[in-house]
PDB file of N, CA and C in Angstrom:
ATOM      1  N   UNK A   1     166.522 102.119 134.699  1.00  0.00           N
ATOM      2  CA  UNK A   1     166.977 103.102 135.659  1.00  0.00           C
ATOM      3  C   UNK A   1     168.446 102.929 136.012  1.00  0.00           C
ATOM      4  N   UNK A   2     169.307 101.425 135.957  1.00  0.00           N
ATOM      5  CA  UNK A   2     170.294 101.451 136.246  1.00  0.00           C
ATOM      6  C   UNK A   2     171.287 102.238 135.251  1.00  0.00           C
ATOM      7  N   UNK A   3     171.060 102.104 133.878  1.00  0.00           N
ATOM      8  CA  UNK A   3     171.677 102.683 133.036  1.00  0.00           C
ATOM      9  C   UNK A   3     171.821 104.189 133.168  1.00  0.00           C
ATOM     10  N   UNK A   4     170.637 104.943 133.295  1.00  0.00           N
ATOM     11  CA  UNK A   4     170.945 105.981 133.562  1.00  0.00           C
ATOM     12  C   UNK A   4     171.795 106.866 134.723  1.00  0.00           C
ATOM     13  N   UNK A   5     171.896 105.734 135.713  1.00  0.00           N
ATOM     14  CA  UNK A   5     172.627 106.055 137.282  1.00  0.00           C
ATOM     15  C   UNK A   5     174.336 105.773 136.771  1.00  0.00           C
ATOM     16  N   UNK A   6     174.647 104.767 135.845  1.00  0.00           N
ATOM     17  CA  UNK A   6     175.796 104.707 135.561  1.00  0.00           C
ATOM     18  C   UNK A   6     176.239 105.644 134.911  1.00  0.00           C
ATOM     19  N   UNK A   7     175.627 106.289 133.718  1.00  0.00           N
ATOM     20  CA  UNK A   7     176.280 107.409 133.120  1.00  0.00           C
ATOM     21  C   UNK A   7     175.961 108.491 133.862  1.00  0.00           C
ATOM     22  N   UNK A   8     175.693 108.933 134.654  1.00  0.00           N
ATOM     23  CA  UNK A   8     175.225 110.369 136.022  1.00  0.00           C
ATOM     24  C   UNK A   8     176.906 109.964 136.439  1.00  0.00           C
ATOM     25  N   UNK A   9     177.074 108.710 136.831  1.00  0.00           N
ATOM     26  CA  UNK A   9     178.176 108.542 137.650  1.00  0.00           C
ATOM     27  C   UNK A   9     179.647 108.989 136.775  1.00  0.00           C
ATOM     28  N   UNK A  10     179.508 108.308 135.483  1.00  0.00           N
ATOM     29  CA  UNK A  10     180.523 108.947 134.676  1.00  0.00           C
ATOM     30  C   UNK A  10     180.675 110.385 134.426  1.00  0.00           C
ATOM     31  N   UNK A  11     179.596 110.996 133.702  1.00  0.00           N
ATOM     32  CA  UNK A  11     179.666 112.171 133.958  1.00  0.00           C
ATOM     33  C   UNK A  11     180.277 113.121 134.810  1.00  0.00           C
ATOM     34  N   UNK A  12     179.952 112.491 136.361  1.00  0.00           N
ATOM     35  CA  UNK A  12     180.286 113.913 137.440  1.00  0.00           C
ATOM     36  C   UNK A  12     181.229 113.272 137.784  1.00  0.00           C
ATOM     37  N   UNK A  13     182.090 112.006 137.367  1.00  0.00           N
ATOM     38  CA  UNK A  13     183.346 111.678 137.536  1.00  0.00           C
ATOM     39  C   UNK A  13     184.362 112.217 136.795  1.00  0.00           C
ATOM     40  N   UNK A  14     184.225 112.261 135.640  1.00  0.00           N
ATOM     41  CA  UNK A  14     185.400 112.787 134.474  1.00  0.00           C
ATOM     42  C   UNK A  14     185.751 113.719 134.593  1.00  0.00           C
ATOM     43  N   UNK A  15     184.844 115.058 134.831  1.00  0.00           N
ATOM     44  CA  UNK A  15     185.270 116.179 135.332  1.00  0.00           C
ATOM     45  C   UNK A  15     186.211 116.872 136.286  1.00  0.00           C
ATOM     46  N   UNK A  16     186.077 115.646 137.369  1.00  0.00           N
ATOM     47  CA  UNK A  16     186.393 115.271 138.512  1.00  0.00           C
ATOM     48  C   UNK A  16     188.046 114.752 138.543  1.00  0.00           C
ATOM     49  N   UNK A  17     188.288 113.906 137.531  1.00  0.00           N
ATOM     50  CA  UNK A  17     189.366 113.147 137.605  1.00  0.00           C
ATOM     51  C   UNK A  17     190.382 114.306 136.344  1.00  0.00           C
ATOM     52  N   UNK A  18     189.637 115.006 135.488  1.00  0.00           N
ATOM     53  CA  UNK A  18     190.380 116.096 134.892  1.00  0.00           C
ATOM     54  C   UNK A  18     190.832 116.936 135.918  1.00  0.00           C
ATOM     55  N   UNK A  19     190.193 117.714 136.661  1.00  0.00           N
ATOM     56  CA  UNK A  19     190.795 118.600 137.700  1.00  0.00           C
ATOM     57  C   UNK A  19     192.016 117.952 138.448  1.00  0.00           C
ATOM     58  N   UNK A  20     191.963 116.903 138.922  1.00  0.00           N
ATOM     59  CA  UNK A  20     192.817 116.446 139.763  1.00  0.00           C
ATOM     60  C   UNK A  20     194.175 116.322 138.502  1.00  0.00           C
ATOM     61  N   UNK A  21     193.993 115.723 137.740  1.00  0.00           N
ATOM     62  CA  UNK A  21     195.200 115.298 136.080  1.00  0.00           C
ATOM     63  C   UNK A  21     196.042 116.710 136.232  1.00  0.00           C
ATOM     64  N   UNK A  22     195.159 117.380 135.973  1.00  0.00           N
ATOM     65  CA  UNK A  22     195.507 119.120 135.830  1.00  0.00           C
ATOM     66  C   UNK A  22     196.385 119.784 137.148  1.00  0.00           C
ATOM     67  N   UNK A  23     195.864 119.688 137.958  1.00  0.00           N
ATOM     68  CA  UNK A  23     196.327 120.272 139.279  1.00  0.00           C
ATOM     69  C   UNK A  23     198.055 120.167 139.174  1.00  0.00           C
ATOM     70  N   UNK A  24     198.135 118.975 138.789  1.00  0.00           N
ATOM     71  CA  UNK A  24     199.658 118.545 139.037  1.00  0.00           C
ATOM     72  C   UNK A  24     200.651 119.559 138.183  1.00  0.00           C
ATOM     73  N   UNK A  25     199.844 119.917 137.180  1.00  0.00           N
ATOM     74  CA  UNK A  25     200.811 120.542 135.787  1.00  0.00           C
ATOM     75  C   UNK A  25     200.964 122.120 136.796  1.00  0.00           C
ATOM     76  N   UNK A  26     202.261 122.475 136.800  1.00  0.00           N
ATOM     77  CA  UNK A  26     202.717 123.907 137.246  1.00  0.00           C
ATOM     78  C   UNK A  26     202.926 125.009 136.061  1.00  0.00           C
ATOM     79  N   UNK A  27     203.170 125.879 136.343  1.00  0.00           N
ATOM     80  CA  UNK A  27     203.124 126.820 135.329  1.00  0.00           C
ATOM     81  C   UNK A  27     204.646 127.216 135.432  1.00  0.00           C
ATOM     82  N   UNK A  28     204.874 127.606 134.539  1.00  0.00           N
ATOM     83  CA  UNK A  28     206.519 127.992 134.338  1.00  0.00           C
ATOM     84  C   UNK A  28     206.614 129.463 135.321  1.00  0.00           C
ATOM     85  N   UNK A  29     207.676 130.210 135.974  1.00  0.00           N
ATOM     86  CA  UNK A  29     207.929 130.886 136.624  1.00  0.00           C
ATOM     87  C   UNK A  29     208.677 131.802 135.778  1.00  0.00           C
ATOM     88  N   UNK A  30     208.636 132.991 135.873  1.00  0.00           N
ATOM     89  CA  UNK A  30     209.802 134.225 135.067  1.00  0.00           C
ATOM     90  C   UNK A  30     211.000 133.632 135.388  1.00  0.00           C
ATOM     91  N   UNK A  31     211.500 133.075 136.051  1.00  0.00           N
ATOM     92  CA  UNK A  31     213.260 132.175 136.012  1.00  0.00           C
ATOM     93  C   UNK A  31     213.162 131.164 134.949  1.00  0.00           C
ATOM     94  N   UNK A  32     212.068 130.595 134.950  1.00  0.00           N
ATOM     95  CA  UNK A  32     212.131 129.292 134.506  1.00  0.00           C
ATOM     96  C   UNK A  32     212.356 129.723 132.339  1.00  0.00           C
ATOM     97  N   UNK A  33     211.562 130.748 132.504  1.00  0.00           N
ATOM     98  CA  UNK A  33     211.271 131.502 131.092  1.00  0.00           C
ATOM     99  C   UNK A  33     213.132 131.700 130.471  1.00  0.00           C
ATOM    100  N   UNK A  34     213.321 131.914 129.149  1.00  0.00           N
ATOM    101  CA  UNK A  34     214.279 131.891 128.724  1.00  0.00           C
ATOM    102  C   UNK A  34     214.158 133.156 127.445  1.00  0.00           C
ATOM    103  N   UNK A  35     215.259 133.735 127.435  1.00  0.00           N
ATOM    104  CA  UNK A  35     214.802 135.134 126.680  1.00  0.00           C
ATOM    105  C   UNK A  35     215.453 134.384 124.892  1.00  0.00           C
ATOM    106  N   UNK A  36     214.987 135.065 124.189  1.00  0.00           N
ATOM    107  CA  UNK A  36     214.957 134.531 122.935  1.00  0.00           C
ATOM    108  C   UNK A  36     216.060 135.155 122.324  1.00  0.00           C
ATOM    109  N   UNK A  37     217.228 134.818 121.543  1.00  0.00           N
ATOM    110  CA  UNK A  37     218.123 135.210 120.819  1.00  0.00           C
ATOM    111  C   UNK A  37     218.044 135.813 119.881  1.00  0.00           C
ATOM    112  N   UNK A  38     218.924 137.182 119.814  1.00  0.00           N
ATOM    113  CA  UNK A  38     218.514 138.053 119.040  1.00  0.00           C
ATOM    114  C   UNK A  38     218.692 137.745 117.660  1.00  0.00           C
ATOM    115  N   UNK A  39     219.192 136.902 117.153  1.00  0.00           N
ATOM    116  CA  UNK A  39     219.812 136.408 115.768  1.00  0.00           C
ATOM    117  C   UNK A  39     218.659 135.333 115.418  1.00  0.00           C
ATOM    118  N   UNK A  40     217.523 134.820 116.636  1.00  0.00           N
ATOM    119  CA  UNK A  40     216.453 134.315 116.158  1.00  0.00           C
ATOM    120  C   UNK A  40     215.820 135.105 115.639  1.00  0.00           C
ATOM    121  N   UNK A  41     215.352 136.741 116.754  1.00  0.00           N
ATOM    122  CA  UNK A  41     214.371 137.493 116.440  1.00  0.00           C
ATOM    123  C   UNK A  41     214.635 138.207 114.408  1.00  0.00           C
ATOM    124  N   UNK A  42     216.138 138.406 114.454  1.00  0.00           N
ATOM    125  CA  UNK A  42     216.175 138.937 112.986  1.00  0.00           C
ATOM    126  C   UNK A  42     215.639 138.061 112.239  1.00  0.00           C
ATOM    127  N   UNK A  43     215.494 137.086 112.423  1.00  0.00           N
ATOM    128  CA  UNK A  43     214.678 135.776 111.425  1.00  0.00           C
ATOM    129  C   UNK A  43     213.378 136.013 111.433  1.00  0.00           C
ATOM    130  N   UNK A  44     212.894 136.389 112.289  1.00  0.00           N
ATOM    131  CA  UNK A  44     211.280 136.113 112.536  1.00  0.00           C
ATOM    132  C   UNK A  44     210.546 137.493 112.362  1.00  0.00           C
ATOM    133  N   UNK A  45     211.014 138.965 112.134  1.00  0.00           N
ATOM    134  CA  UNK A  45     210.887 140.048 112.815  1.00  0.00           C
ATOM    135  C   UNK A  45     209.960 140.439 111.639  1.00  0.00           C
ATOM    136  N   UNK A  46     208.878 141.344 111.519  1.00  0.00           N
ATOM    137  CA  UNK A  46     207.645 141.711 110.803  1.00  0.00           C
ATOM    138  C   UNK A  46     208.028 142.955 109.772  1.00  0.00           C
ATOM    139  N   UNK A  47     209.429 143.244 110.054  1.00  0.00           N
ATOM    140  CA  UNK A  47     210.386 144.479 109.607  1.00  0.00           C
ATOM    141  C   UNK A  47     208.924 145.578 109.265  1.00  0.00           C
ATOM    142  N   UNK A  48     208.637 145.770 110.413  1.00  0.00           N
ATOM    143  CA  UNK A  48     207.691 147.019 110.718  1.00  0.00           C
ATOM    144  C   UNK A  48     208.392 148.664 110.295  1.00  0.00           C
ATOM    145  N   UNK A  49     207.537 149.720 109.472  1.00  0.00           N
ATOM    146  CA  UNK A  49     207.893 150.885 109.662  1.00  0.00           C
ATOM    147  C   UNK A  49     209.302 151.117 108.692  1.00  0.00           C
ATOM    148  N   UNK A  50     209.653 149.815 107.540  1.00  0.00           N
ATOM    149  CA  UNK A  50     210.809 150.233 106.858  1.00  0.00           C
ATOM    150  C   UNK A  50     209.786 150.759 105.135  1.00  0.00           C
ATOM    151  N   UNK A  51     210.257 152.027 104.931  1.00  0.00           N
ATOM    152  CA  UNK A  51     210.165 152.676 104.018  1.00  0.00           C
ATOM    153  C   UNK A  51     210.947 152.668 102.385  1.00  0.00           C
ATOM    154  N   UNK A  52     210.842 151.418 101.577  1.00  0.00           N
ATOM    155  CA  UNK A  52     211.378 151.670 100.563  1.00  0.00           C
ATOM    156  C   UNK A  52     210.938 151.179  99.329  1.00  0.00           C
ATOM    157  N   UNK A  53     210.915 152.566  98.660  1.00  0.00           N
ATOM    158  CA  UNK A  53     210.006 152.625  97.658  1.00  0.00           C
ATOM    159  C   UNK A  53     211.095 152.926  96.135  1.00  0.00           C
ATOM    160  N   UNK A  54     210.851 151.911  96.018  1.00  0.00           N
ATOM    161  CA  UNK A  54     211.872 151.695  94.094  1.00  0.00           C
ATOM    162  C   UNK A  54     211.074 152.035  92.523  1.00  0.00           C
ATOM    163  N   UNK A  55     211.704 152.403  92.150  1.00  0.00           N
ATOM    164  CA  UNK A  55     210.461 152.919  90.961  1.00  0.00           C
ATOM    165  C   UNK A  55     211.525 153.166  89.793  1.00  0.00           C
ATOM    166  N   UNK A  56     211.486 152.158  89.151  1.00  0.00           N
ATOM    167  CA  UNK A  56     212.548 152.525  87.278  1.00  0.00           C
ATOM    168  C   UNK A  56     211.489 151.933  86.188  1.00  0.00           C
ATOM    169  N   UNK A  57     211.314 153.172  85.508  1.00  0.00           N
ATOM    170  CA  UNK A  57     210.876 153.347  84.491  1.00  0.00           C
ATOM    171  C   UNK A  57     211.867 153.405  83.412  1.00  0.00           C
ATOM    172  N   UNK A  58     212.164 152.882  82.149  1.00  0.00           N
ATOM    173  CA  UNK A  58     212.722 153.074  81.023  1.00  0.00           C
ATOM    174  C   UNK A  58     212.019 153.345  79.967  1.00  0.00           C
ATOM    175  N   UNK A  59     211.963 154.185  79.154  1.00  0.00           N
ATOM    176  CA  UNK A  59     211.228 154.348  77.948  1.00  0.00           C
ATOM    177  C   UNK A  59     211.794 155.276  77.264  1.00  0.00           C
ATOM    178  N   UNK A  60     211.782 154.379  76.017  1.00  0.00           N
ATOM    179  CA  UNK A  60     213.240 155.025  75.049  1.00  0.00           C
ATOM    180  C   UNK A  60     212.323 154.947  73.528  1.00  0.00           C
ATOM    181  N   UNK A  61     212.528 155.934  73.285  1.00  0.00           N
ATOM    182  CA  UNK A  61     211.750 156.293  71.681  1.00  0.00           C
ATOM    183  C   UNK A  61     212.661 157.535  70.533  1.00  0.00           C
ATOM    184  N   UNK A  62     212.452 156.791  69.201  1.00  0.00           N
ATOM    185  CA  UNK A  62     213.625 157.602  68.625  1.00  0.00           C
ATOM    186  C   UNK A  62     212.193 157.911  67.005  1.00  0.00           C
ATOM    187  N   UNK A  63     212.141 158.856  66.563  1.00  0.00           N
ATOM    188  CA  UNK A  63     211.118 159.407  66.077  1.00  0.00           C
ATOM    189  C   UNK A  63     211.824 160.299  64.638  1.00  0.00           C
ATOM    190  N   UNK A  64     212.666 160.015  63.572  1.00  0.00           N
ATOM    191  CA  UNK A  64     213.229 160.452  62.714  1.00  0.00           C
ATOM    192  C   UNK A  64     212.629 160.785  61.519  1.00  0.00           C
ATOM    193  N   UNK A  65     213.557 161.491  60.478  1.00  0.00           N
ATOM    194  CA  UNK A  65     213.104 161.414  59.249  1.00  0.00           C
ATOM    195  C   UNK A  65     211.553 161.065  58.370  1.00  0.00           C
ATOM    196  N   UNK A  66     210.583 161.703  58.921  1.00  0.00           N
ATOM    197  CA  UNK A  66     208.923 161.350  58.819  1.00  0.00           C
ATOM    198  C   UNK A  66     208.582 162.617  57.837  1.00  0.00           C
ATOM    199  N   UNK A  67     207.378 162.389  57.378  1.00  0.00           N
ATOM    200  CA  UNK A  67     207.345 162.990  55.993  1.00  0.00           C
ATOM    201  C   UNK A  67     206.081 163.336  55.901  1.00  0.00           C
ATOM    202  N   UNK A  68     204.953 164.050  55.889  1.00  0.00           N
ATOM    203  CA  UNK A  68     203.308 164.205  55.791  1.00  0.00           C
ATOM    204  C   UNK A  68     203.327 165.141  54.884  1.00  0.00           C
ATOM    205  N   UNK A  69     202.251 164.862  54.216  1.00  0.00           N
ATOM    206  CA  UNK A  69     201.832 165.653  52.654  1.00  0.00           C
ATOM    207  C   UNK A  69     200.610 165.843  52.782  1.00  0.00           C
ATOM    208  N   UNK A  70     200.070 166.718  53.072  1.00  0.00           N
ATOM    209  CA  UNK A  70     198.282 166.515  53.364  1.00  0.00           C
ATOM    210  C   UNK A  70     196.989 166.077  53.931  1.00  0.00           C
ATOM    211  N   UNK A  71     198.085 165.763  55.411  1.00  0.00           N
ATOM    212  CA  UNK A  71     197.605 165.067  56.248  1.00  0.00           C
ATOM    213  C   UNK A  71     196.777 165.592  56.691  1.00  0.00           C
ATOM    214  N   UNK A  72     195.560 164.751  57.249  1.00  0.00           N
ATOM    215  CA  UNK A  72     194.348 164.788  57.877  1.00  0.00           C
ATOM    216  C   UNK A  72     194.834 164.458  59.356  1.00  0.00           C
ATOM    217  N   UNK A  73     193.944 165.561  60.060  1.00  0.00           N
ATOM    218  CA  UNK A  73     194.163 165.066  61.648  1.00  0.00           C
ATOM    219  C   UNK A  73     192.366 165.252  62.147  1.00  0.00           C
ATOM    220  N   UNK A  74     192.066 164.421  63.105  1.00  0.00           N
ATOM    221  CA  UNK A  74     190.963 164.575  63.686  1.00  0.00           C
ATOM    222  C   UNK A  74     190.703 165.423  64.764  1.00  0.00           C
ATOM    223  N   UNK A  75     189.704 165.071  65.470  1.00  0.00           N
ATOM    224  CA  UNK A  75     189.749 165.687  66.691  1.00  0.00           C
ATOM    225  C   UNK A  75     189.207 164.576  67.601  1.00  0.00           C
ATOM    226  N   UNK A  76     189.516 164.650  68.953  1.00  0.00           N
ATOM    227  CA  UNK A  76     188.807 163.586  69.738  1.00  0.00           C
ATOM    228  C   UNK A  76     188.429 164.155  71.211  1.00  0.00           C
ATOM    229  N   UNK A  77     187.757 163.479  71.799  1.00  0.00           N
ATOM    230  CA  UNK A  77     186.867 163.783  72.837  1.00  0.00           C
ATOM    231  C   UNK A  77     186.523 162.973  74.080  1.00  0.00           C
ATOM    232  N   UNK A  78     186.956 163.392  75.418  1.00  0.00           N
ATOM    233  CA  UNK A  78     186.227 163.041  76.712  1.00  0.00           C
ATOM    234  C   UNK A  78     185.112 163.091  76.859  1.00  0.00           C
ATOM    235  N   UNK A  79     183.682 162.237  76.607  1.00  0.00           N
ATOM    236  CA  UNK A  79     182.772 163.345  76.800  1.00  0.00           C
ATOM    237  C   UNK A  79     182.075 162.511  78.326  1.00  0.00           C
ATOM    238  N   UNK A  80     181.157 163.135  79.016  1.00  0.00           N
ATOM    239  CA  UNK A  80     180.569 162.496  79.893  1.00  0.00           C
ATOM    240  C   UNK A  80     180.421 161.055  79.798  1.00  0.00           C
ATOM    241  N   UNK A  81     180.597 160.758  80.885  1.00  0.00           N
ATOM    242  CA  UNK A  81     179.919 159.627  80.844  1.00  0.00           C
ATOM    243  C   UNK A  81     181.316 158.072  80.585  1.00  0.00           C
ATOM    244  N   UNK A  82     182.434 158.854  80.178  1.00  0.00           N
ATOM    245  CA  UNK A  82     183.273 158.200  79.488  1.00  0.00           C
ATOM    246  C   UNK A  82     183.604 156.809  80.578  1.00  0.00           C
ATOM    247  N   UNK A  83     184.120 157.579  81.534  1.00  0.00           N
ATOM    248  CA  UNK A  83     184.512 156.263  82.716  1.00  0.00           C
ATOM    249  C   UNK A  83     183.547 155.769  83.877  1.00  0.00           C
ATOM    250  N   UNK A  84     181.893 155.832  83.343  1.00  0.00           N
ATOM    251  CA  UNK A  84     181.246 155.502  84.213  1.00  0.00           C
ATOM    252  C   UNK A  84     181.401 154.279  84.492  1.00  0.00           C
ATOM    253  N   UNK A  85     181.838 152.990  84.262  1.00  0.00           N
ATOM    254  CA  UNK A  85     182.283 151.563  84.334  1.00  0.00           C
ATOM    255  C   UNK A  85     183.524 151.602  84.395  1.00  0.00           C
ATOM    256  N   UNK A  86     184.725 152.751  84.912  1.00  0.00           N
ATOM    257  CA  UNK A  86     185.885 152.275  84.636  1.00  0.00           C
ATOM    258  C   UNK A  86     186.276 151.756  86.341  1.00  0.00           C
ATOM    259  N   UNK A  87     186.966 150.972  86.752  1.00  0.00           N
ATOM    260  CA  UNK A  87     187.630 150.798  87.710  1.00  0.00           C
ATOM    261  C   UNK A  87     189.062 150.380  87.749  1.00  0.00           C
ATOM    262  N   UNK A  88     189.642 150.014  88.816  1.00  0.00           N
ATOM    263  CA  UNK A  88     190.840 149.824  89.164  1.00  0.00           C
ATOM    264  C   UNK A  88     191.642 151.132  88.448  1.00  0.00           C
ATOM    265  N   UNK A  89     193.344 150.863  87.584  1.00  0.00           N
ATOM    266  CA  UNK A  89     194.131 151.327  87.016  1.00  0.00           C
ATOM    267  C   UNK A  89     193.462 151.879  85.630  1.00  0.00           C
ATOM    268  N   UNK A  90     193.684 152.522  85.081  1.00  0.00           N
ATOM    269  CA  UNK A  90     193.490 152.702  83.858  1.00  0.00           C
ATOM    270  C   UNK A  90     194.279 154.111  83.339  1.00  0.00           C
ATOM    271  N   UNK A  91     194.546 154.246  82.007  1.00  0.00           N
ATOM    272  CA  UNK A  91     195.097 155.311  81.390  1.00  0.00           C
ATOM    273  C   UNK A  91     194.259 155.481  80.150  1.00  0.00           C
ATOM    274  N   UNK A  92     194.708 156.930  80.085  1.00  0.00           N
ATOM    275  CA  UNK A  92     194.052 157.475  78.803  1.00  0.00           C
ATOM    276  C   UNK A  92     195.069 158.453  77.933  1.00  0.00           C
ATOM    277  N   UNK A  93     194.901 158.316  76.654  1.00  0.00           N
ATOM    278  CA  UNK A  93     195.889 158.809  75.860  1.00  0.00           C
ATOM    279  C   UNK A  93     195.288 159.075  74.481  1.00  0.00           C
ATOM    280  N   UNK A  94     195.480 160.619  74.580  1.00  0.00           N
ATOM    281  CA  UNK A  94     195.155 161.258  73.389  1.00  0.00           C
ATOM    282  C   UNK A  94     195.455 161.813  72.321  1.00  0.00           C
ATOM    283  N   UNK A  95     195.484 161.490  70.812  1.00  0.00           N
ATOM    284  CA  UNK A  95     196.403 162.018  69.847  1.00  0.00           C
ATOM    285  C   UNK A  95     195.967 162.658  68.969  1.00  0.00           C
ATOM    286  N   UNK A  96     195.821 163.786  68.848  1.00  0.00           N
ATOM    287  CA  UNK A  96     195.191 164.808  66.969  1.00  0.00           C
ATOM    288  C   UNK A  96     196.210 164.827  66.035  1.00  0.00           C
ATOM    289  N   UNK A  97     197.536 164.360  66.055  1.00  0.00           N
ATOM    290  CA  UNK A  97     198.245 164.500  65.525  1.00  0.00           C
ATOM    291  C   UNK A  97     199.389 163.372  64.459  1.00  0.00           C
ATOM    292  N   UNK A  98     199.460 163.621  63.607  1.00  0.00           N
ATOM    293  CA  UNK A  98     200.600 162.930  63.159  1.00  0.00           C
ATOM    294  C   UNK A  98     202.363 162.694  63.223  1.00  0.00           C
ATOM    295  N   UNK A  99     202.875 161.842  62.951  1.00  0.00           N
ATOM    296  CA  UNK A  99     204.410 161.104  63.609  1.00  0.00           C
ATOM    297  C   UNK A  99     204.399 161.686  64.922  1.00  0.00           C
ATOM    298  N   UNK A 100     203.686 161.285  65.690  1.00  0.00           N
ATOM    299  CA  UNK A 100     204.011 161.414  67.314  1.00  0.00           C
ATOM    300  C   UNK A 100     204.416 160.390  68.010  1.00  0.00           C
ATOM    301  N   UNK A 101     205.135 159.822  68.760  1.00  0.00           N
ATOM    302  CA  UNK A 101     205.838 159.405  69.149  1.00  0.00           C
ATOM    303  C   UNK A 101     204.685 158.678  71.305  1.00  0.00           C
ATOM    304  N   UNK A 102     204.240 158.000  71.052  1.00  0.00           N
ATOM    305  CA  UNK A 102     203.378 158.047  72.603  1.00  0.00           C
ATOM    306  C   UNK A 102     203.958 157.254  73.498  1.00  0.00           C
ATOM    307  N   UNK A 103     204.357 157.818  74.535  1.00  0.00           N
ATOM    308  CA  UNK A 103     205.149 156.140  75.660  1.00  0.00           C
ATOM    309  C   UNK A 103     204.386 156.811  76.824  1.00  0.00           C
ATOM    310  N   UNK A 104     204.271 155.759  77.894  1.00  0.00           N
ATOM    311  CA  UNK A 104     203.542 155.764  78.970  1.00  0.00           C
ATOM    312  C   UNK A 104     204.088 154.922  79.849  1.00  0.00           C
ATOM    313  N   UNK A 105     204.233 155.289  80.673  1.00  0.00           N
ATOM    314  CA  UNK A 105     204.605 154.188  81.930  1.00  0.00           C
ATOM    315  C   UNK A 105     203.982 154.727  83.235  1.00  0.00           C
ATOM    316  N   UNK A 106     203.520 153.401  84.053  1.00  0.00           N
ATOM    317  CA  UNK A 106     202.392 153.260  85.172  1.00  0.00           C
ATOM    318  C   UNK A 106     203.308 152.912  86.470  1.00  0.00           C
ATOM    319  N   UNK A 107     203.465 153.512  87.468  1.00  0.00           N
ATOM    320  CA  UNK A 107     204.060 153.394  88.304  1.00  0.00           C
ATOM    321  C   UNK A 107     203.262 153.290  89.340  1.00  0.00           C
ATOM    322  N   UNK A 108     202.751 151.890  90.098  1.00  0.00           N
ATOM    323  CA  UNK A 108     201.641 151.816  91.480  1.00  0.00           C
ATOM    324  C   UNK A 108     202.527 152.120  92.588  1.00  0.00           C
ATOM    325  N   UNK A 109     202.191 152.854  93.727  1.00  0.00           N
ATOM    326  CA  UNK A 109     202.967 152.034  94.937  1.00  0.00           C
ATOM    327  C   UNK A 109     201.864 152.118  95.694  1.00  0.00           C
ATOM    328  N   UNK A 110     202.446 150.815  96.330  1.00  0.00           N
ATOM    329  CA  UNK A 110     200.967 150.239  97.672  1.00  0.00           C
ATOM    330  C   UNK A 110     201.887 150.729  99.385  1.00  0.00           C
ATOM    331  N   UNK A 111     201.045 151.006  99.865  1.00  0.00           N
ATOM    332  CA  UNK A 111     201.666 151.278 101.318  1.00  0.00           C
ATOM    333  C   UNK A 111     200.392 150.661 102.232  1.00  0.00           C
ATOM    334  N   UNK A 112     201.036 149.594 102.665  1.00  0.00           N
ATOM    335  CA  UNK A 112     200.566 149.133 103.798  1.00  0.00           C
ATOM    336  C   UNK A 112     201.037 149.085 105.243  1.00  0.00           C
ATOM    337  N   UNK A 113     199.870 149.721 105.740  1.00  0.00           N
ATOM    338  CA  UNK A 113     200.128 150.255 107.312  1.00  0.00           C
ATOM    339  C   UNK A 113     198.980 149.390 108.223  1.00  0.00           C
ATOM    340  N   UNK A 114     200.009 149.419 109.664  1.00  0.00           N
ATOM    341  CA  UNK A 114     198.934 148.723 110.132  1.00  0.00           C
ATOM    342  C   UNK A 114     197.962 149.276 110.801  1.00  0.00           C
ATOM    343  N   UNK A 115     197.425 149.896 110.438  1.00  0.00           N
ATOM    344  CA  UNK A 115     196.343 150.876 111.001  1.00  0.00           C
ATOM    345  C   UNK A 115     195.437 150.628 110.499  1.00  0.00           C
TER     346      UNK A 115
END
């Protein structure tokens, strides 16, 4: 029984002796506060709401002097069903033809807002 009366006593003491530790600490006052320099804030700042969007594509193709004698061309086809597994980015590019020349360029832009 004594054991248990000693830790009752610790218990509703510690609590006790925190409040009092605490009491002493003051809280800073709006004088006491210090305003932050603006040459900090350009360092730190979330550059919210700036809009700039860059986009260069180059694609350079030179397609000369080509020659077909009896050429065969096919035919080709979208048919259902084609991009039932497709996700994210993807392109598609279609050719029936001969010396054609194909360039493509993918341009993403992401806009993130905080909303």
């Amino acid at each position: 029984m004594k054991k248990i009366s000693n830790i009752t006593s610790v218990f509703t003491l510690f609590p006790l002796l925190m409040l009092i530790a605490l009491s002493g600490t003051a809280k800073p006052t709006i004088d006491e506060i210090t305003p932050v320099l603006l040459g900090d804030l350009e360092q730190e700042r979330g550059m919210g709401g700036v809009v700039d969007v860059t986009n260069n594509s180059h694609l350079e193709a030179v397609l000369t002097d080509n020659y077909n004698a009896n050429s065969v061309t096919g035919n080709n086809s979208i048919d259902r069903g084609s991009f039932n597994d497709a996700s994210g980015v993807f392109s598609i590019i279609q050719n029936t033809g001969n010396n054609v020349i194909i360039q493509e360029s993918t341009i993403i832009t992401v806009t993130i807002a905080p909303n």
